[in-house]
Protein backbone atom coordinates (compact mmCIF):
# COMPACT_ATOMS: atom_id res chain seq x y z
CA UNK A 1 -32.33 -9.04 -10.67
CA UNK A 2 -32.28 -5.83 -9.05
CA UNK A 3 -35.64 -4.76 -7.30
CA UNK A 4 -37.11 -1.36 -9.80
CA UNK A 5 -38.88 -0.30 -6.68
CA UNK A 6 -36.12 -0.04 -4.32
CA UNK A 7 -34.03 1.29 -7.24
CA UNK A 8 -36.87 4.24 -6.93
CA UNK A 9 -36.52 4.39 -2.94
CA UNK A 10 -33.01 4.55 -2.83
CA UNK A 11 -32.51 7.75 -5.53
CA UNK A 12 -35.52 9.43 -3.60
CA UNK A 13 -34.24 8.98 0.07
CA UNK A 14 -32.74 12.02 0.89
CA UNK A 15 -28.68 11.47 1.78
CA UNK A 16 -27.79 11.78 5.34
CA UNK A 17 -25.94 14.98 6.40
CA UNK A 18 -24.61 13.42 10.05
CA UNK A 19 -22.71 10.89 10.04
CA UNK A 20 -24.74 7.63 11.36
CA UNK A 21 -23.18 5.79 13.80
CA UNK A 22 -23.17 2.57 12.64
CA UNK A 23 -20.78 4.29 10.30
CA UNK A 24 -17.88 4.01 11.94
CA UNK A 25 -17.67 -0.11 13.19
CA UNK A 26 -18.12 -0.98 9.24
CA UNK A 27 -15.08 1.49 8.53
CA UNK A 28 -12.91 -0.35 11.19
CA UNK A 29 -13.74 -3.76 10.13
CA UNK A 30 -13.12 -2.80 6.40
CA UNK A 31 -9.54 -0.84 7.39
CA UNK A 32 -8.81 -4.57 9.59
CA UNK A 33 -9.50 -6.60 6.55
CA UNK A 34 -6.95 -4.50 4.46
CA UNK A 35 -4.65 -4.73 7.41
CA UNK A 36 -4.61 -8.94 7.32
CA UNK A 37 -3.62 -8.66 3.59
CA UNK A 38 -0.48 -6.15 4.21
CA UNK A 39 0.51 -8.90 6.66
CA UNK A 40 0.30 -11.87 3.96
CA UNK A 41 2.10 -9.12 1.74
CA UNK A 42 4.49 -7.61 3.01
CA UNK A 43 5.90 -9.90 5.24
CA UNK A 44 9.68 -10.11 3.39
CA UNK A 45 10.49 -6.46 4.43
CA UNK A 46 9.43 -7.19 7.57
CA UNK A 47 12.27 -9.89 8.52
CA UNK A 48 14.55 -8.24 5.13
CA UNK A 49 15.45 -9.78 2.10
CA UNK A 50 18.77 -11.47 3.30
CA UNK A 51 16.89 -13.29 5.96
CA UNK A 52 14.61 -15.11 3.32
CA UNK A 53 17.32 -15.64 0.81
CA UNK A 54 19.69 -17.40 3.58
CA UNK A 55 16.37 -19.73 4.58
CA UNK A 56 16.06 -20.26 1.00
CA UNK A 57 19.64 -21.43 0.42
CA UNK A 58 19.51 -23.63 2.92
CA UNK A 59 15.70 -25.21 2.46
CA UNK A 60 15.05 -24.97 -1.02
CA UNK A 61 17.17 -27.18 -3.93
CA UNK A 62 16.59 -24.17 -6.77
CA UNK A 63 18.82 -22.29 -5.19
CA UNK A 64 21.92 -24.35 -4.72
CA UNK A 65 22.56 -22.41 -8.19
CA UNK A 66 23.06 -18.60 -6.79
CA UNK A 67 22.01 -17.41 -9.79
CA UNK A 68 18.88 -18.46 -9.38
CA UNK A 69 18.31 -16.02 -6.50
CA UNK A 70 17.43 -13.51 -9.48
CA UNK A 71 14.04 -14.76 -8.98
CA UNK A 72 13.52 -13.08 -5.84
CA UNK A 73 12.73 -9.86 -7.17
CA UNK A 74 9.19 -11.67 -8.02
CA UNK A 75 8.10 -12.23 -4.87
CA UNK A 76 7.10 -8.52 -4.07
CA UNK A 77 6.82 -7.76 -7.78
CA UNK A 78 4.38 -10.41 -8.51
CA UNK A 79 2.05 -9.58 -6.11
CA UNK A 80 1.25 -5.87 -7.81
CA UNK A 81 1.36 -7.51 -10.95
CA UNK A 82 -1.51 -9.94 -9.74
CA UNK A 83 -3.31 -6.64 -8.73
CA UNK A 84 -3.06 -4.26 -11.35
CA UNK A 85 -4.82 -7.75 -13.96
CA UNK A 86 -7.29 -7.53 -11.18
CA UNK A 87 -7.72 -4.05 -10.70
CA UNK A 88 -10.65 -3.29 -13.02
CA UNK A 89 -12.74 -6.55 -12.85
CA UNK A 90 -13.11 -6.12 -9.61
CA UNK A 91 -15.10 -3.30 -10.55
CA UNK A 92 -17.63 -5.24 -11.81
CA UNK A 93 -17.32 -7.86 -8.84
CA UNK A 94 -18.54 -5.11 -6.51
CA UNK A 95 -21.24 -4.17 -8.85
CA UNK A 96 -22.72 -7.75 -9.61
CA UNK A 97 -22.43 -9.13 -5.65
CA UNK A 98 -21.95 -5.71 -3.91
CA UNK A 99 -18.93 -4.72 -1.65
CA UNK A 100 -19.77 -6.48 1.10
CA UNK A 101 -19.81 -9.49 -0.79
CA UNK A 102 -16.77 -8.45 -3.13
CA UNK A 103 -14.27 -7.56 0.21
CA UNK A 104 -15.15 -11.37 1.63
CA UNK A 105 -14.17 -12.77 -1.72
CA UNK A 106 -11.32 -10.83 -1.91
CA UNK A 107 -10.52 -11.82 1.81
CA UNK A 108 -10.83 -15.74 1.00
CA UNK A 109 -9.25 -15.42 -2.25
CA UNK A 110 -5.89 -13.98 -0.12
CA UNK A 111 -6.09 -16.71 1.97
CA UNK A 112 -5.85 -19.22 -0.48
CA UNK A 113 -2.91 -17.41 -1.87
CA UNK A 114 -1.03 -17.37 1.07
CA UNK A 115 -1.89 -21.13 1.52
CA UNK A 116 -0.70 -21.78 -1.81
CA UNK A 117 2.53 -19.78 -0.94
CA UNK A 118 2.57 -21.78 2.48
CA UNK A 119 2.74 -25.23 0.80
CA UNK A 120 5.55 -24.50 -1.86
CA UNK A 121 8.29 -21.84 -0.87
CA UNK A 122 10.30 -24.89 0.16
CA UNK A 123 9.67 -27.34 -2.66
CA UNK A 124 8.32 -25.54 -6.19
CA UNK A 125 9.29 -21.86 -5.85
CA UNK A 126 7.65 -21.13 -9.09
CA UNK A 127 4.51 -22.80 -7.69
CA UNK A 128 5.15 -20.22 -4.21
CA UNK A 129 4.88 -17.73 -6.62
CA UNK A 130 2.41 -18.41 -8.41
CA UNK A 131 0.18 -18.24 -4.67
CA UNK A 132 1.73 -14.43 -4.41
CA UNK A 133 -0.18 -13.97 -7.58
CA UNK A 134 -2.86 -15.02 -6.08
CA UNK A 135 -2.45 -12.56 -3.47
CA UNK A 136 -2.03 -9.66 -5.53
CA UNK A 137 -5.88 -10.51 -7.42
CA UNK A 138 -6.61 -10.46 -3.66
CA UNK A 139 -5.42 -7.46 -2.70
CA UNK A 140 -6.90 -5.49 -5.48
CA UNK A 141 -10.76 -7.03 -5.02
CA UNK A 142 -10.43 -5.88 -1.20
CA UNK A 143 -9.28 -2.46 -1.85
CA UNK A 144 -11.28 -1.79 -4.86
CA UNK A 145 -13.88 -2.76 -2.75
CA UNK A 146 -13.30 -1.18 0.86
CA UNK A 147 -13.08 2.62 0.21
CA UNK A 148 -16.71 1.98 -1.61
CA UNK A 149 -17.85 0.34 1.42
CA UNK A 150 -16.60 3.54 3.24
CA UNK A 151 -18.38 5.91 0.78
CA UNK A 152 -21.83 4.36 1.00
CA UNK A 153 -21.94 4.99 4.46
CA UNK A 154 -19.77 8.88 5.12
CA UNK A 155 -21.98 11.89 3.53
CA UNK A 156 -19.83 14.88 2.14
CA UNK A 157 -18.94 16.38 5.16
CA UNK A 158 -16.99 13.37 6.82
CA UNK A 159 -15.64 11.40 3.83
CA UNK A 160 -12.67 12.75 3.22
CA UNK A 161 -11.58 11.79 7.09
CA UNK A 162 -13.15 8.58 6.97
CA UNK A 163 -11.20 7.65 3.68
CA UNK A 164 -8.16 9.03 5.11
CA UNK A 165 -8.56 6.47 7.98
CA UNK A 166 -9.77 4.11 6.02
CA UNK A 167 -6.22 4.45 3.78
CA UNK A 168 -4.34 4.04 6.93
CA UNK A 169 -4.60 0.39 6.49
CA UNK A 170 -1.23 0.06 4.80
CA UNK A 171 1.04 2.09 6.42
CA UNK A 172 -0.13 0.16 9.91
CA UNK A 173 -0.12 -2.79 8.30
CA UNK A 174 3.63 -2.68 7.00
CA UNK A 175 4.35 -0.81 10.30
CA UNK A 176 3.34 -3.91 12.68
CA UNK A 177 4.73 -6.37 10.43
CA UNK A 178 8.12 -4.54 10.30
CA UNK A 179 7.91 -4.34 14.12
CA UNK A 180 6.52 -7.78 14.69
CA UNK A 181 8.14 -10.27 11.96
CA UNK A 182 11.41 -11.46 13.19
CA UNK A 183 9.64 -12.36 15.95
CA UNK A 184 6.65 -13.79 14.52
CA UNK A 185 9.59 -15.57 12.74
CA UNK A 186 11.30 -16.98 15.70
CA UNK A 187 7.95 -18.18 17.39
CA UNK A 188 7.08 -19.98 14.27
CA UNK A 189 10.81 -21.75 14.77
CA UNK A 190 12.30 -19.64 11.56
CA UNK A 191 10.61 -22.01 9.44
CA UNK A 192 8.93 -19.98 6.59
CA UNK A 193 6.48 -22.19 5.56
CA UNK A 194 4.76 -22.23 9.78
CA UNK A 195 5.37 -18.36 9.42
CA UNK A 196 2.92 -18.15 6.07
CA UNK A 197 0.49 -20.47 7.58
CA UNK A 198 -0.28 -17.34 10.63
CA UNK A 199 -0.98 -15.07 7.95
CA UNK A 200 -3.51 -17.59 6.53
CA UNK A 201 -4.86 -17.47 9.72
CA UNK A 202 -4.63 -14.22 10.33
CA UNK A 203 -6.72 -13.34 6.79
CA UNK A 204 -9.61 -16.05 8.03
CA UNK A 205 -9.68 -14.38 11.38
CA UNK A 206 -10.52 -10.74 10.11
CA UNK A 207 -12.44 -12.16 6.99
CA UNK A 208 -14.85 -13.95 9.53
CA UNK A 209 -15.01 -10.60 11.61
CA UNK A 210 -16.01 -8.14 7.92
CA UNK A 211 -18.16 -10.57 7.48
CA UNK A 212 -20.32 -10.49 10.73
CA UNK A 213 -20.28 -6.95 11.54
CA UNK A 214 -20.69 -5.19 8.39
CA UNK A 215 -24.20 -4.09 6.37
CA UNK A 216 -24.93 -2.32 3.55
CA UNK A 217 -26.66 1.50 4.92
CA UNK A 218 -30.88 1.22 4.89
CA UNK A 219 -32.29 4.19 3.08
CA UNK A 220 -32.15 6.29 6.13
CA UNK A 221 -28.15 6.10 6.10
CA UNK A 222 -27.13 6.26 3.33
CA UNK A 223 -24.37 9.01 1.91
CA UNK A 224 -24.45 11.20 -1.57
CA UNK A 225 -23.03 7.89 -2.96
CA UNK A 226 -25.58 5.74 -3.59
CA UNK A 227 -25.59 2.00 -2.89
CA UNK A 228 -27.98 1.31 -6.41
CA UNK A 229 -26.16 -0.55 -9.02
CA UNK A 230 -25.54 1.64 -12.22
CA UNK A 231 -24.49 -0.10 -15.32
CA UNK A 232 -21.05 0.90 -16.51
CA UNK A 233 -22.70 2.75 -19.51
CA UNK A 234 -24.48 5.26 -17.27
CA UNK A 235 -22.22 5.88 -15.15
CA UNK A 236 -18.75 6.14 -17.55
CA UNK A 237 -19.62 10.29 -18.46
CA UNK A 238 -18.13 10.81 -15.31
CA UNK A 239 -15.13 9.86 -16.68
CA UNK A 240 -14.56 12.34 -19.10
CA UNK A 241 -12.00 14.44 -16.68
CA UNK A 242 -8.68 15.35 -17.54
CA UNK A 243 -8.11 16.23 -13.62
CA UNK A 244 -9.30 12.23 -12.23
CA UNK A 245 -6.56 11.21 -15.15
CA UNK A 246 -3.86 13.00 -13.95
CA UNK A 247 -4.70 12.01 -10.24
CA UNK A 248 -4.68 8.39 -11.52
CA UNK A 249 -1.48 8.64 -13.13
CA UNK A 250 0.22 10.66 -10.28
CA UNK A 251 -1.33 8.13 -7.67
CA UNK A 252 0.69 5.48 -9.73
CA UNK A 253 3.94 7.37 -9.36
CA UNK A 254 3.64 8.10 -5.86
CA UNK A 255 3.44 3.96 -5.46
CA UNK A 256 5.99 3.56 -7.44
CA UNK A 257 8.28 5.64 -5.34
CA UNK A 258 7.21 4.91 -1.96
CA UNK A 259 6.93 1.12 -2.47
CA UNK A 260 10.69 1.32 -2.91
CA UNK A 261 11.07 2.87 0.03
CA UNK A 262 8.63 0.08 2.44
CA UNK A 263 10.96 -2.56 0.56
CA UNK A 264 14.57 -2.00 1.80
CA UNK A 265 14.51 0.82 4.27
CA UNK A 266 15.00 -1.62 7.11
CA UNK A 267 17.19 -3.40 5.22
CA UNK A 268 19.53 -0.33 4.89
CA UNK A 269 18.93 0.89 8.67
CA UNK A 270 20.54 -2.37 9.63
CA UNK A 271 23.39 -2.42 6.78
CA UNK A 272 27.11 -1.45 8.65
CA UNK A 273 27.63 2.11 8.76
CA UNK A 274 31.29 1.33 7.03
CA UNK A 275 29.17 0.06 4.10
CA UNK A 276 26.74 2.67 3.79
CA UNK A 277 23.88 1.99 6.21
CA UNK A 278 22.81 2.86 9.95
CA UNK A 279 24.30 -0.14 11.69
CA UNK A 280 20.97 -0.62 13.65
CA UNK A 281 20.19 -4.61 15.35
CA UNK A 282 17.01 -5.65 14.15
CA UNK A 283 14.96 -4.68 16.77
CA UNK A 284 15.60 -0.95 16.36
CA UNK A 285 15.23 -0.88 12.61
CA UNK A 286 12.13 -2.79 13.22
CA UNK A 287 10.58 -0.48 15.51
CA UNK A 288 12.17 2.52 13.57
CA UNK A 289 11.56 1.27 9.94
CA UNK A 290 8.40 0.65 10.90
CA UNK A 291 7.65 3.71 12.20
CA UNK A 292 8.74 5.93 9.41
CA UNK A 293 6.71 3.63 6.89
CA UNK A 294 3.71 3.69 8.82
CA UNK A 295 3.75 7.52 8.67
CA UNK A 296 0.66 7.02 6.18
CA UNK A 297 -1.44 6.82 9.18
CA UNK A 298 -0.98 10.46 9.75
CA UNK A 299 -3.94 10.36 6.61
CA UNK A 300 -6.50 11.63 8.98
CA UNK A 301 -4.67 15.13 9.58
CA UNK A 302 -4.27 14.87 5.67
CA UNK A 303 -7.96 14.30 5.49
CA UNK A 304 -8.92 17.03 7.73
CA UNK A 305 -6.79 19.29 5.58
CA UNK A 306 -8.23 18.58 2.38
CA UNK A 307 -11.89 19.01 3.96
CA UNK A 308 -10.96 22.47 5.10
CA UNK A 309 -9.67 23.39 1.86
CA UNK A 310 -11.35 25.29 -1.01
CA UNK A 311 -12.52 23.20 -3.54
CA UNK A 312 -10.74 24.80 -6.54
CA UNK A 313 -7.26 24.79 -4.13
CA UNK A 314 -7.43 20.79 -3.09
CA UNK A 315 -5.08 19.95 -6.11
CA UNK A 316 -2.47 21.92 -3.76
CA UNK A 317 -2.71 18.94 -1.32
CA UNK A 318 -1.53 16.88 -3.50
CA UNK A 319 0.99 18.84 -5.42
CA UNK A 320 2.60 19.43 -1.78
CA UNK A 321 2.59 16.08 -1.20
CA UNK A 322 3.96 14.55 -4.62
CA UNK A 323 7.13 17.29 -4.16
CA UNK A 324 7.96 15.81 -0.58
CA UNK A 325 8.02 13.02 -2.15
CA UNK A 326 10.53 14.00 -4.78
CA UNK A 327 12.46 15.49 -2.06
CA UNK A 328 12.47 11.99 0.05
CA UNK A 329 13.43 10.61 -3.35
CA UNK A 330 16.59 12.41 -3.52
CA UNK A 331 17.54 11.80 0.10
CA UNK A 332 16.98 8.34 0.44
CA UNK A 333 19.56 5.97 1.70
CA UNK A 334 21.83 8.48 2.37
CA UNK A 335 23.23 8.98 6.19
CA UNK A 336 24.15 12.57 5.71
CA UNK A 337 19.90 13.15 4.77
CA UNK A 338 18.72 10.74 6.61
CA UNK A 339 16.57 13.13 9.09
CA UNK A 340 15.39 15.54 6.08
CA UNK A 341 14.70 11.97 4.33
CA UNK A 342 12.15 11.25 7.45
CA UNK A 343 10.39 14.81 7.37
CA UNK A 344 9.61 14.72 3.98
CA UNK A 345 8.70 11.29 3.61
CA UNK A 346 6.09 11.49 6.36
CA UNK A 347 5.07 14.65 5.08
CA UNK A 348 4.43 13.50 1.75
CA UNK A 349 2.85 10.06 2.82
CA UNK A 350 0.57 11.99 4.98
CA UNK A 351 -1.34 14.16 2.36
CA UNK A 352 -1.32 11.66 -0.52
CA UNK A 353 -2.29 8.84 1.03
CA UNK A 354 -5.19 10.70 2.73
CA UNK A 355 -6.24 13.11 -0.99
CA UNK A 356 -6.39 10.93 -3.17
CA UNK A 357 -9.07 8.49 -2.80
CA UNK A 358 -11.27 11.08 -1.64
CA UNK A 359 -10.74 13.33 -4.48
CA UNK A 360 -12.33 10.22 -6.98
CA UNK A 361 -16.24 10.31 -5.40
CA UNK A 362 -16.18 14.29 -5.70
CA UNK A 363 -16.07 13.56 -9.56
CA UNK A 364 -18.31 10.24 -9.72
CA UNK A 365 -20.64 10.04 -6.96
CA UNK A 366 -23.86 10.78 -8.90
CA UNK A 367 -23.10 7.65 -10.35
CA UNK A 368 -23.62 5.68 -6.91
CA UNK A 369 -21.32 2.77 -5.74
CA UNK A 370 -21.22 1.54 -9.09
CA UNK A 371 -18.96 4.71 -10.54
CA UNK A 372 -17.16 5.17 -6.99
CA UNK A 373 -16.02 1.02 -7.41
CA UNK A 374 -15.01 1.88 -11.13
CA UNK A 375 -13.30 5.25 -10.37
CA UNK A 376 -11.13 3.36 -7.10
CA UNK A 377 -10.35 0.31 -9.64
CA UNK A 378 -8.62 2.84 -12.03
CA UNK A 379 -7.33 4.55 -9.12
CA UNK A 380 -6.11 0.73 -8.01
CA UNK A 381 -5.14 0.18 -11.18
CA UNK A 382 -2.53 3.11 -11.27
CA UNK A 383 -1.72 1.97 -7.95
CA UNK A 384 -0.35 -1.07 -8.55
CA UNK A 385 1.09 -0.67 -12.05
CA UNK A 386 3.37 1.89 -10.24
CA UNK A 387 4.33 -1.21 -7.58
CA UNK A 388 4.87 -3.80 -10.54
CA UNK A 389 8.12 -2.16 -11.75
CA UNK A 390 9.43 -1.08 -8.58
CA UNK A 391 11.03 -4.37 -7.39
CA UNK A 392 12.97 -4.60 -11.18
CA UNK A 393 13.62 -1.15 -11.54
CA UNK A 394 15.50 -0.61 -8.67
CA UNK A 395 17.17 -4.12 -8.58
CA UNK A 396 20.41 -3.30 -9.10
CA UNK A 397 19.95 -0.61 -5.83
CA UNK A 398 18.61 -3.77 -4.24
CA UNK A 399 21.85 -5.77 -5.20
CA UNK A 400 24.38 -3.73 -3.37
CA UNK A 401 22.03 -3.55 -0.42
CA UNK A 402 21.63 -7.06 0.11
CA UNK A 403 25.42 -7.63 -0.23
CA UNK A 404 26.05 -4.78 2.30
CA UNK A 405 23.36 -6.02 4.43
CA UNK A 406 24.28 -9.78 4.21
CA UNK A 407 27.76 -8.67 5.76
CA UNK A 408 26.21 -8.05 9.30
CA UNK A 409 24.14 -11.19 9.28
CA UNK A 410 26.85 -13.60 7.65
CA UNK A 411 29.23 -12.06 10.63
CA UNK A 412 26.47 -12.77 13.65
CA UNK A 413 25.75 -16.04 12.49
CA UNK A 414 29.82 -16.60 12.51
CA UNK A 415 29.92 -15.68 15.67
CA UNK A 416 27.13 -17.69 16.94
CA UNK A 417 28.32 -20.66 15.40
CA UNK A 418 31.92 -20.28 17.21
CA UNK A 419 30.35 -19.88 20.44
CA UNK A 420 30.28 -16.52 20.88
CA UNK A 421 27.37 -14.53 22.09
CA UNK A 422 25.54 -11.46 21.20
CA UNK A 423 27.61 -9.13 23.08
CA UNK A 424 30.30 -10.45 20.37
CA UNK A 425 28.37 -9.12 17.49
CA UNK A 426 29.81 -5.66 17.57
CA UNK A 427 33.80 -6.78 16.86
CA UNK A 428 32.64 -9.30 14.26
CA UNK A 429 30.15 -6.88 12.12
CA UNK A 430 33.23 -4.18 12.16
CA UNK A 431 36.04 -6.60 11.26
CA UNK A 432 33.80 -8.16 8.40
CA UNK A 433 32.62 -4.18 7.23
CA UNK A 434 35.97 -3.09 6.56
CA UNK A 435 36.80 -6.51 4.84
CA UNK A 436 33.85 -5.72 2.75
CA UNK A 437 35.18 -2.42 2.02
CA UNK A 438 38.30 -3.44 0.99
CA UNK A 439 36.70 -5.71 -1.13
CA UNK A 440 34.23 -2.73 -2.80
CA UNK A 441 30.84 -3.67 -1.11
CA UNK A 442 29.16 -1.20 -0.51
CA UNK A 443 25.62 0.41 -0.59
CA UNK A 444 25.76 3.29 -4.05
CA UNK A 445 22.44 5.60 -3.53
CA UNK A 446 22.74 7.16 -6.21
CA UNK A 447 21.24 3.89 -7.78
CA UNK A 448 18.34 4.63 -5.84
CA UNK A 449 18.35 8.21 -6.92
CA UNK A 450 18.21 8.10 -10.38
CA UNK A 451 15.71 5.17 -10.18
CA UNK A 452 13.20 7.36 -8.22
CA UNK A 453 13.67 11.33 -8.93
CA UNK A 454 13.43 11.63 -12.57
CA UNK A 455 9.53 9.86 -12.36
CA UNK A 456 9.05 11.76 -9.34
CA UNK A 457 9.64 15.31 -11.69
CA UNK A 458 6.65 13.41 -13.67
CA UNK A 459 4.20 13.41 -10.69
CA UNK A 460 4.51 16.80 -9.92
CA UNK A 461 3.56 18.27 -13.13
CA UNK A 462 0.86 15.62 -13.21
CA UNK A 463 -0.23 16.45 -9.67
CA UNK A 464 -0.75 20.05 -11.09
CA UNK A 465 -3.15 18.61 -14.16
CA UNK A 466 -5.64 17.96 -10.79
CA UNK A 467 -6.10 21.85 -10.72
CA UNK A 468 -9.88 22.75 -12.02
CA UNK A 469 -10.35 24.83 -15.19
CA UNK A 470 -11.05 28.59 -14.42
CA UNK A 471 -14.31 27.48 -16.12
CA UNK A 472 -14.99 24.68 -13.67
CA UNK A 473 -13.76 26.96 -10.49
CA UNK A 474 -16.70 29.75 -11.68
CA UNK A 475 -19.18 27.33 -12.25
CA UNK A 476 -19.55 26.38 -8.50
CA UNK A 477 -22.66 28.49 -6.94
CA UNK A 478 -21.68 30.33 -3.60
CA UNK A 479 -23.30 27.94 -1.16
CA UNK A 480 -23.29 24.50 -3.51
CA UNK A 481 -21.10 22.08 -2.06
CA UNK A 482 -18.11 21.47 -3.23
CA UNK A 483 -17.90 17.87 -4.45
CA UNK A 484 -21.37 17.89 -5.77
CA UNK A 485 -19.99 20.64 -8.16
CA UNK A 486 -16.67 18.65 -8.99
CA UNK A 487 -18.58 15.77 -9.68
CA UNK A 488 -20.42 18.09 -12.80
CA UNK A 489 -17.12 18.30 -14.31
């Protein structure tokens, strides 16, 4: 039971207007812990879909049957469908133990996921996905949980930067893995179930670290956003807001579209030019996949914009940023657009994925960390229901890309076997691309096109439902600040 007295205290302490320093090591320990679940996560784009599905054909009896290879689309589908059940009781995990408490559980609950995974991707693959599941409950307790960690601690001034870098933990996250998993791979001896036991490791590792470093703020440290414990009745008026809505639903759709792209981008880069890919080795579409998908940790210049921007003009962040995304939507996995693709992709990466979460405490924070927690769970919520139906949306996209892409491996590996070397890779790849041309393989983007632009057309009319009332824009005082007034509407 909740001490009445401190209750008292903590509404009465006056919120902090500098930043305090012990700010900033619980922000990096809660951006790590996200960071060890991208690993767990997104490890299959990392070493590319035709990688796993080879290992799987030769270590795992389900798939003597090809058809059966189907299933794969549910290994990065589950885990946002694990999420998005998860996203809104975890909610109420961070208001019954706290989020200190809530990001630990979430951090030991992806552990055991991954463990789970470990044991039975080369026996029971319906059991390997089942610990994916796992993972995705996982992921959606930590993140529900981290940005309110963040917002207990930043005061108005600094939150919107300290969310941004606190939202940089996927893009690095899918960046190092994309530039570290083949060879993660290879010193594990290419045996996948060794190469989910690191991540295990890897989650217990920064789990242990959350857990020593970070504290709740005292009363002198504290932000606008309280750390008291609301019930969910008094804090859900601050839910009545047509603009959080629309940012909820547009957050969804900007997942949606740019968790197609983190999927097979480095698949593409390394599909045969003949065949309608770069015809990059690993290593460069590693480093360069990676890259481009970690351009979500350009969120701090996003966050810096939005705090220099006029409350009743931040929508306009986001509205940017949803049509770059429409734009990288049409270009994708194209050659000829490939260098617009980048620009607008980062572009758009960089201002959504540092808005959005700080937009949600300028509408709920007078409802402490409880509304904050609830307001990021919807925000999670949208999140990953956009994820779920990327994997089977754009699976026939996926189809002709892993039949492209398989050319280039299914060549090497010819080679190797003969004898050859890797200076012999070159030949092989372009005698087996124009055999696979002949024989109509071949990458078709507009399958990726009409999977992603129509919905992105939908986010940028809801990105412009985020824009205030003329109503709420007058009712701001000269002097107020601005997110106290945005949290009155």
């Amino acid at each position: 039971m909740s001490n009445p007295n401190a209750a008292v205290a903590a509404r009465e302490a006056k919120p902090v207007e500098k930043t305090p320093s012990y700010a900033w090591p619980c922000l990096i320990t809660s951006v790590l812990a996200g960071i060890a679940l991208v690993f767990a996560w997104q490890w299959l784009p990392g070493i590319t879909f035709p990688v796993f599905k080879n290992w799987l054909a030769e270590n795992n009896a389900l798939f003597a049957n090809p058809a059966n290879f189907e299933l794969m689309s549910n290994v990065m589908g589950l885990v946002p469908i694990g999420a998005l059940i998860m996203a809104l009781p975890a909610s109420y995990l961070v208001r019954k133990i706290g989020p200190k408490a809530a990001t630990v559980a979430g951090l030991a609950l992806g552990a055991v996921g991954t463990a789970v995974s470990a044991v039975f991707v080369g026996d029971n693959f319906y059991a390997f996905l089942v610990g994916r599941f796992i993972l995705g409950v996982a992921l959606a307790t930590t993140i529900v949980a981290g940005p309110t960690c963040v917002s207990v601690w930043f005061p108005d001034a600094t939150r919107g930067r300290a969310m941004a870098i606190w939202s940089i933990w996927a893009p690095v996250g899918i960046f190092v893995i994309n530039f570290i998993g083949n060879n993660v791979f290879e010193m594990a001896g290419s045996d996948m179930v060794a190469f989910q036991w690191i991540w295990v490791a890897v989650i217990v590792v920064f789990a242990v670290i959350f857990a020593i470093v970070f504290r709740e703020p005292r009363e002198n440290e504290r932000s606008q956003v309280s750390p008291e414990r609301k019930s969910f009745k008094e804090v859900l008026p601050f839910f009545k807001s047509r603009q959080l809505w629309c940012l909820i639903l547009m957050f969804a759709i900007y997942n949606y579209v740019n968790y197609g792209f983190s999927q097979y981008l480095k698949t593409w880069m390394q599909t045969p030019e003949l065949l309608g890919g770069l015809g990059w080795d690993a290593a460069a579409a590693g480093l360069w996949g990676g890259l481009i998908c970690a351009c979500g940790a350009l969120a701090p210049i996003g966050g810096l914009i939005l705090d220099k921007t006029p409350r009743d003009k931040k929508y306009l962040c986001v509205v940017v940023g949803i049509l770059f995304l429409a734009l990288a939507s049409a270009t994708f996995s194209q050659v000829t657009f490939f260098l617009p693709y980048v620009v607008f992709f980062c572009a758009g990466n960089m201002l959504l994925n540092a808005c959005c979460r700080p937009l949600v405490p300028t509408f709920v924070f007078k409802g402490g960390a409880t509304a904050v927690a609830f307001g990021l769970s919807f925000l999670t919520l949208g999140q990953y229901a956009g994820q779920m139906f990327t994997s089977y949306v754009m699976h026939p996209f996926s189809d002709t890309l892993t039949a492209a892409s398989n050319v280039a491996i299914e060549a090497k590996q010819a080679v190797l076997a003969s004898g050859g070397t890797p200076a012999d890779f070159g030949p092989a790849i372009a005698q087996a691309a124009q055999e696979a041309a002949a024989a109509g393989i071949h990458v078709d983007p507009m399958l990726a096109v009409y999977a992603l632009v129509p919905v992105s057309i939908v986010g940028i009319l809801l990105a412009f439902g985020v824009k205030p009332s003329k109503k709420q824009a007058a009712s701001a005082p000269a002097g107020k600040p601005a997110d106290e007034a945005a949290a009155q509407h």
